[in-house]
N, C-alpha and C. Protein backbone atom coordinates (compact mmCIF):
# COMPACT_ATOMS: atom_id res chain seq x y z
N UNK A 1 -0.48 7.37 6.35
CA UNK A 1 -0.45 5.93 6.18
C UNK A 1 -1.58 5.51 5.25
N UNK A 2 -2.93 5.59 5.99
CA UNK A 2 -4.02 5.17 4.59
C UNK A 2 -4.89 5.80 5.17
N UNK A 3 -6.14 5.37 5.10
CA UNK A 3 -7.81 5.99 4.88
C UNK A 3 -8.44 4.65 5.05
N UNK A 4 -9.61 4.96 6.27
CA UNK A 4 -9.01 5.25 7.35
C UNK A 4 -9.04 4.22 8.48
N UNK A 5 -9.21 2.95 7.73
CA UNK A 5 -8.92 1.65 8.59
C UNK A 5 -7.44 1.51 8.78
N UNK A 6 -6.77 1.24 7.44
CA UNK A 6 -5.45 1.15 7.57
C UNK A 6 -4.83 2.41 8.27
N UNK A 7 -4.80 3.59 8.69
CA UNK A 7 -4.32 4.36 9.16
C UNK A 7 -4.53 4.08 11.11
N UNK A 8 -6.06 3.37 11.19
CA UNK A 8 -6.19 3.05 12.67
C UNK A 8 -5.30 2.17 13.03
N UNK A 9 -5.25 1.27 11.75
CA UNK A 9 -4.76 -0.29 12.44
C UNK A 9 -3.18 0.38 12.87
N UNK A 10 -2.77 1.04 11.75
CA UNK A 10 -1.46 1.18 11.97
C UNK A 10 -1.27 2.43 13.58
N UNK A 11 -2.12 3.19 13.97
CA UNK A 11 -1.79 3.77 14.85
C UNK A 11 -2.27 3.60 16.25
N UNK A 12 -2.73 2.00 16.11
CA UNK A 12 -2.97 1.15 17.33
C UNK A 12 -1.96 0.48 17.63
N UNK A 13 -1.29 0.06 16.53
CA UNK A 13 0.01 -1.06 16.82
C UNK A 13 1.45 0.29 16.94
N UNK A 14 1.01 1.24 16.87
CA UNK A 14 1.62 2.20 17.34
C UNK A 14 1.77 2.55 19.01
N UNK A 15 0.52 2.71 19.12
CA UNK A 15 0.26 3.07 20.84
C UNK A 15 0.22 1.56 21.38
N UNK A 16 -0.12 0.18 20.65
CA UNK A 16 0.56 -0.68 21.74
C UNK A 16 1.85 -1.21 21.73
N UNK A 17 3.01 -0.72 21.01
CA UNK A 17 3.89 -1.13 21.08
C UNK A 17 4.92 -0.07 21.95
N UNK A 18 4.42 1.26 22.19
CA UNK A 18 4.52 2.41 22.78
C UNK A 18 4.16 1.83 24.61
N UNK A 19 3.10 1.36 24.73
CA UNK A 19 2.63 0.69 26.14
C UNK A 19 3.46 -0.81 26.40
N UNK A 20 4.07 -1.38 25.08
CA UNK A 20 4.75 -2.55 24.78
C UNK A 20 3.89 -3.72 24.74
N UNK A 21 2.47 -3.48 24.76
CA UNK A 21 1.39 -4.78 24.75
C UNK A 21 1.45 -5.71 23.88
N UNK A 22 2.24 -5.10 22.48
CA UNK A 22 2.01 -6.07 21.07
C UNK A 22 2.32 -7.58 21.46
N UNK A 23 1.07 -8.35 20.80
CA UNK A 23 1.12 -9.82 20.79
C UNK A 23 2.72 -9.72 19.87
N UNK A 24 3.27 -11.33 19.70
CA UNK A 24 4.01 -11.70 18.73
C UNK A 24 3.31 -11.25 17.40
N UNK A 25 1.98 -11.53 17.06
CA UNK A 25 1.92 -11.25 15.53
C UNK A 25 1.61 -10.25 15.48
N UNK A 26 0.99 -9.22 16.42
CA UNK A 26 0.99 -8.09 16.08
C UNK A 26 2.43 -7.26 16.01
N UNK A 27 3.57 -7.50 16.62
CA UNK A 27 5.02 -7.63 16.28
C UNK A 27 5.39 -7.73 14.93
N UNK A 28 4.91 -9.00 14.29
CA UNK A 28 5.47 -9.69 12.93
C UNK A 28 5.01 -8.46 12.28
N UNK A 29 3.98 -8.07 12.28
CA UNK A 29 2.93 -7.68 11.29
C UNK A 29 3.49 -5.86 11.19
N UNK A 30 3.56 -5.58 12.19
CA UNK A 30 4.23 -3.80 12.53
C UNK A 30 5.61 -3.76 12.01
N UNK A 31 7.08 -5.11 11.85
CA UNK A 31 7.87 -4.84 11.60
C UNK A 31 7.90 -5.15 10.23
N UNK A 32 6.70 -6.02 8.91
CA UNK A 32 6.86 -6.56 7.76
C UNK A 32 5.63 -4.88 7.51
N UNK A 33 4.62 -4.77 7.99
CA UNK A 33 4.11 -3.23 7.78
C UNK A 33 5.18 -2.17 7.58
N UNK A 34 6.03 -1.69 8.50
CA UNK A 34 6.89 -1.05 8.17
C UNK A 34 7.75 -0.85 7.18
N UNK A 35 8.46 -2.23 7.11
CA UNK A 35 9.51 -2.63 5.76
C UNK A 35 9.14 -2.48 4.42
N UNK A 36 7.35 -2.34 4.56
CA UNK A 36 7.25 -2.59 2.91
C UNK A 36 6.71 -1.04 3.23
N UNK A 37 6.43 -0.18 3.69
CA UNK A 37 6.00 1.17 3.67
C UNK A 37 7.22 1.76 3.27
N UNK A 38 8.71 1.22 4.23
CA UNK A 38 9.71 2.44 3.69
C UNK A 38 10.19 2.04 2.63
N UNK A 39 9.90 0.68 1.98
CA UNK A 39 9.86 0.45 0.56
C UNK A 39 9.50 1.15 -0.39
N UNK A 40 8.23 1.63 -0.56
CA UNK A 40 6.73 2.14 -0.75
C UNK A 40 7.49 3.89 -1.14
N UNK A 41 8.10 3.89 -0.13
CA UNK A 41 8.45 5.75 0.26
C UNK A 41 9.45 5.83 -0.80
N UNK A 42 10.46 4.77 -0.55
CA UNK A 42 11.65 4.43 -1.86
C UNK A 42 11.84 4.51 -3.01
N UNK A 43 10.85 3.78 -2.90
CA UNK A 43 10.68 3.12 -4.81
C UNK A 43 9.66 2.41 -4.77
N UNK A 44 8.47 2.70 -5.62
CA UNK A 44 7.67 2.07 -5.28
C UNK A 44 7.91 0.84 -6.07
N UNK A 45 8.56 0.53 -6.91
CA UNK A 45 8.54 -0.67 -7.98
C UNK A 45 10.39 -1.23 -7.27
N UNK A 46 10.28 -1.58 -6.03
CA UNK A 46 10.93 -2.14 -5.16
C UNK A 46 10.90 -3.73 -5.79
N UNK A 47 11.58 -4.00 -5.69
CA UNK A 47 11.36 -6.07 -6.41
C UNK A 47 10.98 -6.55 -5.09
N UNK A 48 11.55 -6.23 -3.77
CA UNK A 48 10.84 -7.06 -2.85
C UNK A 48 9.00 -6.71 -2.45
N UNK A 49 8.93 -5.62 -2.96
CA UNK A 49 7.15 -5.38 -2.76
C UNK A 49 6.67 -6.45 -4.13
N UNK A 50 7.04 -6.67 -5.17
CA UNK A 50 6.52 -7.56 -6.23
C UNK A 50 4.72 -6.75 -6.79
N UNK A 51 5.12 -5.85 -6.74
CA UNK A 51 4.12 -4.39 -7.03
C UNK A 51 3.48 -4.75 -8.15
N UNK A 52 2.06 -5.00 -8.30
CA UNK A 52 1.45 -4.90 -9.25
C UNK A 52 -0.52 -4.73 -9.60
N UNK A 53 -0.90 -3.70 -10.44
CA UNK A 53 -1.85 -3.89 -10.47
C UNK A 53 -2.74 -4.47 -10.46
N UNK A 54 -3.95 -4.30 -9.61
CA UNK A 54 -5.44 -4.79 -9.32
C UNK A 54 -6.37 -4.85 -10.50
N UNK A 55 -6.28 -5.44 -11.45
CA UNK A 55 -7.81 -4.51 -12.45
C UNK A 55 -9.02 -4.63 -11.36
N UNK A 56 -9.55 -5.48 -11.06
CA UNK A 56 -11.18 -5.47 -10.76
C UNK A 56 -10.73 -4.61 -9.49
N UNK A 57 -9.72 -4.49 -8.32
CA UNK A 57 -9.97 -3.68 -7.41
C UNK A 57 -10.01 -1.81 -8.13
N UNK A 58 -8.79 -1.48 -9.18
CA UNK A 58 -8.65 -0.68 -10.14
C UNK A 58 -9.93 -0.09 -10.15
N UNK A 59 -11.06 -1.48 -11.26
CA UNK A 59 -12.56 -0.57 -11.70
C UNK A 59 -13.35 -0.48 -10.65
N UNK A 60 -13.20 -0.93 -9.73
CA UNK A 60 -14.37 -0.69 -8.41
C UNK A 60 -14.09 0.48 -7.83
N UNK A 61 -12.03 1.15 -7.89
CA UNK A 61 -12.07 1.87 -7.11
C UNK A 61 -11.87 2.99 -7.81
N UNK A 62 -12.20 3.33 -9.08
CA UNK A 62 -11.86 4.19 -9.85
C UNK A 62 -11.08 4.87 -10.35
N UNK A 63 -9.35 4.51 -10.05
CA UNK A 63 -8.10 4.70 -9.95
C UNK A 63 -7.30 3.60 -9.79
N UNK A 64 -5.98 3.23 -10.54
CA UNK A 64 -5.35 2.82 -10.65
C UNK A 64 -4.93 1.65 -8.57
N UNK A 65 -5.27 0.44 -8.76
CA UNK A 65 -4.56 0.43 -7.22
C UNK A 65 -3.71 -1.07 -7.35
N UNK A 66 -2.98 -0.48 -6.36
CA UNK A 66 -1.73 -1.80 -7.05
C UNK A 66 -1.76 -2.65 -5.37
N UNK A 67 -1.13 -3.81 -5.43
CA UNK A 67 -0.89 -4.75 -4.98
C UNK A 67 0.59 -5.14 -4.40
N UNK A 68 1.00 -4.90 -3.16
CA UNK A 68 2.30 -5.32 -2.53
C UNK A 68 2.64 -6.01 -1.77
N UNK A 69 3.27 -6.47 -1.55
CA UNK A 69 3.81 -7.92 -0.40
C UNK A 69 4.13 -7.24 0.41
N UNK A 70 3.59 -7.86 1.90
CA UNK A 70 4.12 -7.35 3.27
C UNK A 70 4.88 -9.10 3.35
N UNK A 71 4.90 -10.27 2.89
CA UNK A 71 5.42 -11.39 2.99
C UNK A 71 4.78 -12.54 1.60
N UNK A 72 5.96 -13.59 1.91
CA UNK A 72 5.83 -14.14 0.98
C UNK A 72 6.35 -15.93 0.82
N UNK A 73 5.23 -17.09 0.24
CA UNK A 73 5.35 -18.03 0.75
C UNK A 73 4.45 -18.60 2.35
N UNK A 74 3.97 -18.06 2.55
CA UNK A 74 3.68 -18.39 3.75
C UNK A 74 1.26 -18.18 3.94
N UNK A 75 1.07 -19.16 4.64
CA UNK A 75 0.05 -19.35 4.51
C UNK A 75 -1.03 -17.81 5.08
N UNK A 76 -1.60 -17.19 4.19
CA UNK A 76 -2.95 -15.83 4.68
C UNK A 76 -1.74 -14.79 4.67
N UNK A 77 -0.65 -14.91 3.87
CA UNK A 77 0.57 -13.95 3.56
C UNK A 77 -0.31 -12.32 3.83
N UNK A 78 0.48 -11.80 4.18
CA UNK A 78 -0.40 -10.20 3.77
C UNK A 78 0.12 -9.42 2.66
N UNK A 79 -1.22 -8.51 2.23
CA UNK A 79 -1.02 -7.64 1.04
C UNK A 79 -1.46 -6.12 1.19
N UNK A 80 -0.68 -5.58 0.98
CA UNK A 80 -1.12 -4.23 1.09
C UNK A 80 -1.78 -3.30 -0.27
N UNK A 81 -2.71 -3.22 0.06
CA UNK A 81 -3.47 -2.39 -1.67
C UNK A 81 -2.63 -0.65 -1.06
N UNK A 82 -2.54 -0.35 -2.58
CA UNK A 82 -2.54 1.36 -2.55
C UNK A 82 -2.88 2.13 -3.54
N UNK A 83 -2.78 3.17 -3.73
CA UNK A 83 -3.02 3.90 -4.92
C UNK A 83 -1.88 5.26 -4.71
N UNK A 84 -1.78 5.90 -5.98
CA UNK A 84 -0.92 7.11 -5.83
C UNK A 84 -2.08 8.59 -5.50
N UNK A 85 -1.46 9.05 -4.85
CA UNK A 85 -2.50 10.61 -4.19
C UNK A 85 -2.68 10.27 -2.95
N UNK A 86 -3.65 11.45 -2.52
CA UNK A 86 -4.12 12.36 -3.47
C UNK A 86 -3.44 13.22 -4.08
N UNK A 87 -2.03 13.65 -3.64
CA UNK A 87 -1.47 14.70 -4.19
C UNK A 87 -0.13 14.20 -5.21
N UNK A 88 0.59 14.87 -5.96
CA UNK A 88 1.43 14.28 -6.82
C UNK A 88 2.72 13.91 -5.78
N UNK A 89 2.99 12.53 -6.34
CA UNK A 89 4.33 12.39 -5.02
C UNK A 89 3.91 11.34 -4.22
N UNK A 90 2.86 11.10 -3.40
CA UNK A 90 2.09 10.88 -2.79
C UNK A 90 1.54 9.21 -2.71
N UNK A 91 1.48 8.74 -2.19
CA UNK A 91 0.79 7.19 -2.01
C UNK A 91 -0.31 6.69 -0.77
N UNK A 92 -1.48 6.39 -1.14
CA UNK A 92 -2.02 6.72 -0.25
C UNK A 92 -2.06 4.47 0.19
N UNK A 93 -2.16 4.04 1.16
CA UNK A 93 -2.73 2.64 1.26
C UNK A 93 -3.89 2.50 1.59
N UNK A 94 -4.71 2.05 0.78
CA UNK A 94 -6.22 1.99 0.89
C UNK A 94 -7.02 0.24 1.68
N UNK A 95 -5.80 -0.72 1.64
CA UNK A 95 -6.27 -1.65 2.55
C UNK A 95 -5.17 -2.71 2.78
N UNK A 96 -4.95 -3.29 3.95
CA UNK A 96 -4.27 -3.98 3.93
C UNK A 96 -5.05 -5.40 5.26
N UNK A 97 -4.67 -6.37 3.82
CA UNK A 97 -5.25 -7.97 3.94
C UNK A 97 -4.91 -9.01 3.82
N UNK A 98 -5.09 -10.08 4.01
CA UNK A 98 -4.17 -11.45 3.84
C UNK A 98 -4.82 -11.70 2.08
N UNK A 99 -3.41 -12.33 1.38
CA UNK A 99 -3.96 -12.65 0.01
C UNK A 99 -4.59 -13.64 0.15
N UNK A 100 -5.43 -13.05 -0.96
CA UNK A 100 -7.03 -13.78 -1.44
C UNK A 100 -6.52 -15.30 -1.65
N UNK A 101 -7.05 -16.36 -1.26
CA UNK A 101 -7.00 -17.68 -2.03
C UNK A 101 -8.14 -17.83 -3.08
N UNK A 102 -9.18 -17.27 -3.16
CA UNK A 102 -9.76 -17.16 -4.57
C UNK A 102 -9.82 -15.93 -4.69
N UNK A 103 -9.07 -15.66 -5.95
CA UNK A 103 -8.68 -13.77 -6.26
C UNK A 103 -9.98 -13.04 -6.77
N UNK A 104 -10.15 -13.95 -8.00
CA UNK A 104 -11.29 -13.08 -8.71
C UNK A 104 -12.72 -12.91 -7.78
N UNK A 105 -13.15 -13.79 -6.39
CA UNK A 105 -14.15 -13.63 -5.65
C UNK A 105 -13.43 -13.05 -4.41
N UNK A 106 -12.36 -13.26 -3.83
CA UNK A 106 -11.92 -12.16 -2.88
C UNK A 106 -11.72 -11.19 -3.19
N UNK A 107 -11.50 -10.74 -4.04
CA UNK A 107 -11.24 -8.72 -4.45
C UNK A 107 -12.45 -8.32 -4.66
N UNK A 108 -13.74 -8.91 -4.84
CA UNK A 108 -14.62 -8.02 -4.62
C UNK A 108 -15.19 -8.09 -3.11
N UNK A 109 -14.27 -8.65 -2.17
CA UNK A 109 -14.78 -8.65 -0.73
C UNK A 109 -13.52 -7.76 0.34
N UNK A 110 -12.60 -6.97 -0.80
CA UNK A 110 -11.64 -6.39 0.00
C UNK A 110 -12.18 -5.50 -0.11
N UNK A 111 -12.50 -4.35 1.82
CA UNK A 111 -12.72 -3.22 1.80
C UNK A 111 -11.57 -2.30 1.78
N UNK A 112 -12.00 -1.42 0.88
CA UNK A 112 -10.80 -0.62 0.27
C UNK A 112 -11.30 0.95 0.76
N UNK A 113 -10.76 1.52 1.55
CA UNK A 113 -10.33 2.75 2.02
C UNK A 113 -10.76 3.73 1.16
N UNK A 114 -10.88 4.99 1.12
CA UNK A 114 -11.25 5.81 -0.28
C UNK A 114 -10.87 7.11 0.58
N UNK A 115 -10.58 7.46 -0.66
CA UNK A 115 -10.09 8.95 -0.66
C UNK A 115 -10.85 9.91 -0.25
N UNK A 116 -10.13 11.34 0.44
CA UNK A 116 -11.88 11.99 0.61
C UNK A 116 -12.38 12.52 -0.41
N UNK A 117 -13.62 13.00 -0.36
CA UNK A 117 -14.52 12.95 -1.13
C UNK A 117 -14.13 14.65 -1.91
N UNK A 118 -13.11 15.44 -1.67
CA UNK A 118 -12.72 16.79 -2.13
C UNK A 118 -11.93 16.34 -2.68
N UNK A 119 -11.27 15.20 -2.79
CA UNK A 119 -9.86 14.83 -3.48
C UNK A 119 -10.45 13.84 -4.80
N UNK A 120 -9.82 14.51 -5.94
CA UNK A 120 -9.99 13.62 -7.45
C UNK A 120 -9.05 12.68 -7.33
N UNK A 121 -9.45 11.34 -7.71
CA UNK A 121 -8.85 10.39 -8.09
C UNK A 121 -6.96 10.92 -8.84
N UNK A 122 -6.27 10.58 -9.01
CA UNK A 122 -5.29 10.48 -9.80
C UNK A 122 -5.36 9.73 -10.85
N UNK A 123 -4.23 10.61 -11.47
CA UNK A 123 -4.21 9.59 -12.38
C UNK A 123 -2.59 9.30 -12.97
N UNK A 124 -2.47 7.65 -13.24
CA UNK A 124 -1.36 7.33 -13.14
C UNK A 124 -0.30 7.60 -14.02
N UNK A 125 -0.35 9.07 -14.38
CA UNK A 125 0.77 9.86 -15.31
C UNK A 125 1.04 10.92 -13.92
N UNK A 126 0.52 10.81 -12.75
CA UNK A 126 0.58 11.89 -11.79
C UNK A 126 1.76 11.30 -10.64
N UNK A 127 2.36 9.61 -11.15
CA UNK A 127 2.66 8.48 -10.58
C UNK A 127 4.26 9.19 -10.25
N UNK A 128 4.88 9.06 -8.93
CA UNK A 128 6.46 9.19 -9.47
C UNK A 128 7.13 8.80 -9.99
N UNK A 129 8.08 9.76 -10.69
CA UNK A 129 8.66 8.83 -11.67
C UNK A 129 10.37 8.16 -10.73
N UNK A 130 10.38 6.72 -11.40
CA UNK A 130 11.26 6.18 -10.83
C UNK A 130 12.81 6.01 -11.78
N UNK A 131 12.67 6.64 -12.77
CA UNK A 131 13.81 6.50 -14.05
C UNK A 131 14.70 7.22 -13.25
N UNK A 132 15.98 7.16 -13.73
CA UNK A 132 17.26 8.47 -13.13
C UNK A 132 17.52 8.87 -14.18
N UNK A 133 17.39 10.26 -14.07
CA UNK A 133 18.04 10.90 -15.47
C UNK A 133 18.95 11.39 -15.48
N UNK A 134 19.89 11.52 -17.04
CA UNK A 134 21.60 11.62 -16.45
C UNK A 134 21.33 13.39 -15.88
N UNK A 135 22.32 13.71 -15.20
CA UNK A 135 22.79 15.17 -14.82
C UNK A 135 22.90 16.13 -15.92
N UNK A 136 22.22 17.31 -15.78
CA UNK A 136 22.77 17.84 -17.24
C UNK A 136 24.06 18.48 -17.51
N UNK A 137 24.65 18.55 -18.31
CA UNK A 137 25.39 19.28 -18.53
C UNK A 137 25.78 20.96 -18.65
N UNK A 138 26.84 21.43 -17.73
CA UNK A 138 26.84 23.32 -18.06
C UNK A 138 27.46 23.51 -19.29
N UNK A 139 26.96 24.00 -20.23
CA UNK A 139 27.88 25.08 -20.98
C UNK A 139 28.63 25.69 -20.48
């Protein structure tokens, strides 16, 4: 899932929905978490994630990190940051937060998850590719 806040959050609302404790929004939040992860697994350039790069989260985090909708329209909406890796294929989510109402001073107050420290950054030619290419042909 992510590193390693986002990986707790998500495997708390795991074990309380397992015990069945989840509040309503912790509900909302586990079934719009989900939807945009098996999005994520899909395709990452899904039109309902509305996927797009961070620069200032990008240069802080030294790798490419993009920006996805867990919802939309709605007031402290949530956003899920990610990046691709560590390995090729791979997507890691490095934080997930309600969008910023001032962007350029909230992104430098989103804590962002990091990779471990044996793992190199990626880089976004390492990204999957989402084109279909035709079938080849047998001789």
């Amino acid at each position: 899932m992510g590193l390693p806040r986002t990986e707790a959050l998500w495997k708390r609302l795991q074990r309380r929905a397992v015990a069945q404790t989840l509040t309503r929004d912790e509900v909302d939040l586990a079934r719009k978490l989900a939807k945009a992860v098996q999005h994520l697994a899909a395709n990452p350039y899904h039109p309902r994630l509305q996927r797009h790069e961070i620069a200032p989260l990008t240069q802080r985090f030294g790798q490419k990190v993009f920006e996805s909708y867990l919802e939309n329209n709605t007031s402290g909406a949530g956003r899920l940051f990610w990046v691709y890796g560590p390995d090729r294929g791979e997507i890691t989510v490095v934080a997930l937060e309600p969008h910023p109402d001032d962007t350029k001073a909230a992104y430098a107050r989103i804590p962002l998850s990091g990779l471990p420290p044996h793992v190199a950054p990626t880089r976004s030619s390492d990204a999957p590719s989402t084109r279909k290419r035709p079938p080849r042909r047998s001789k």
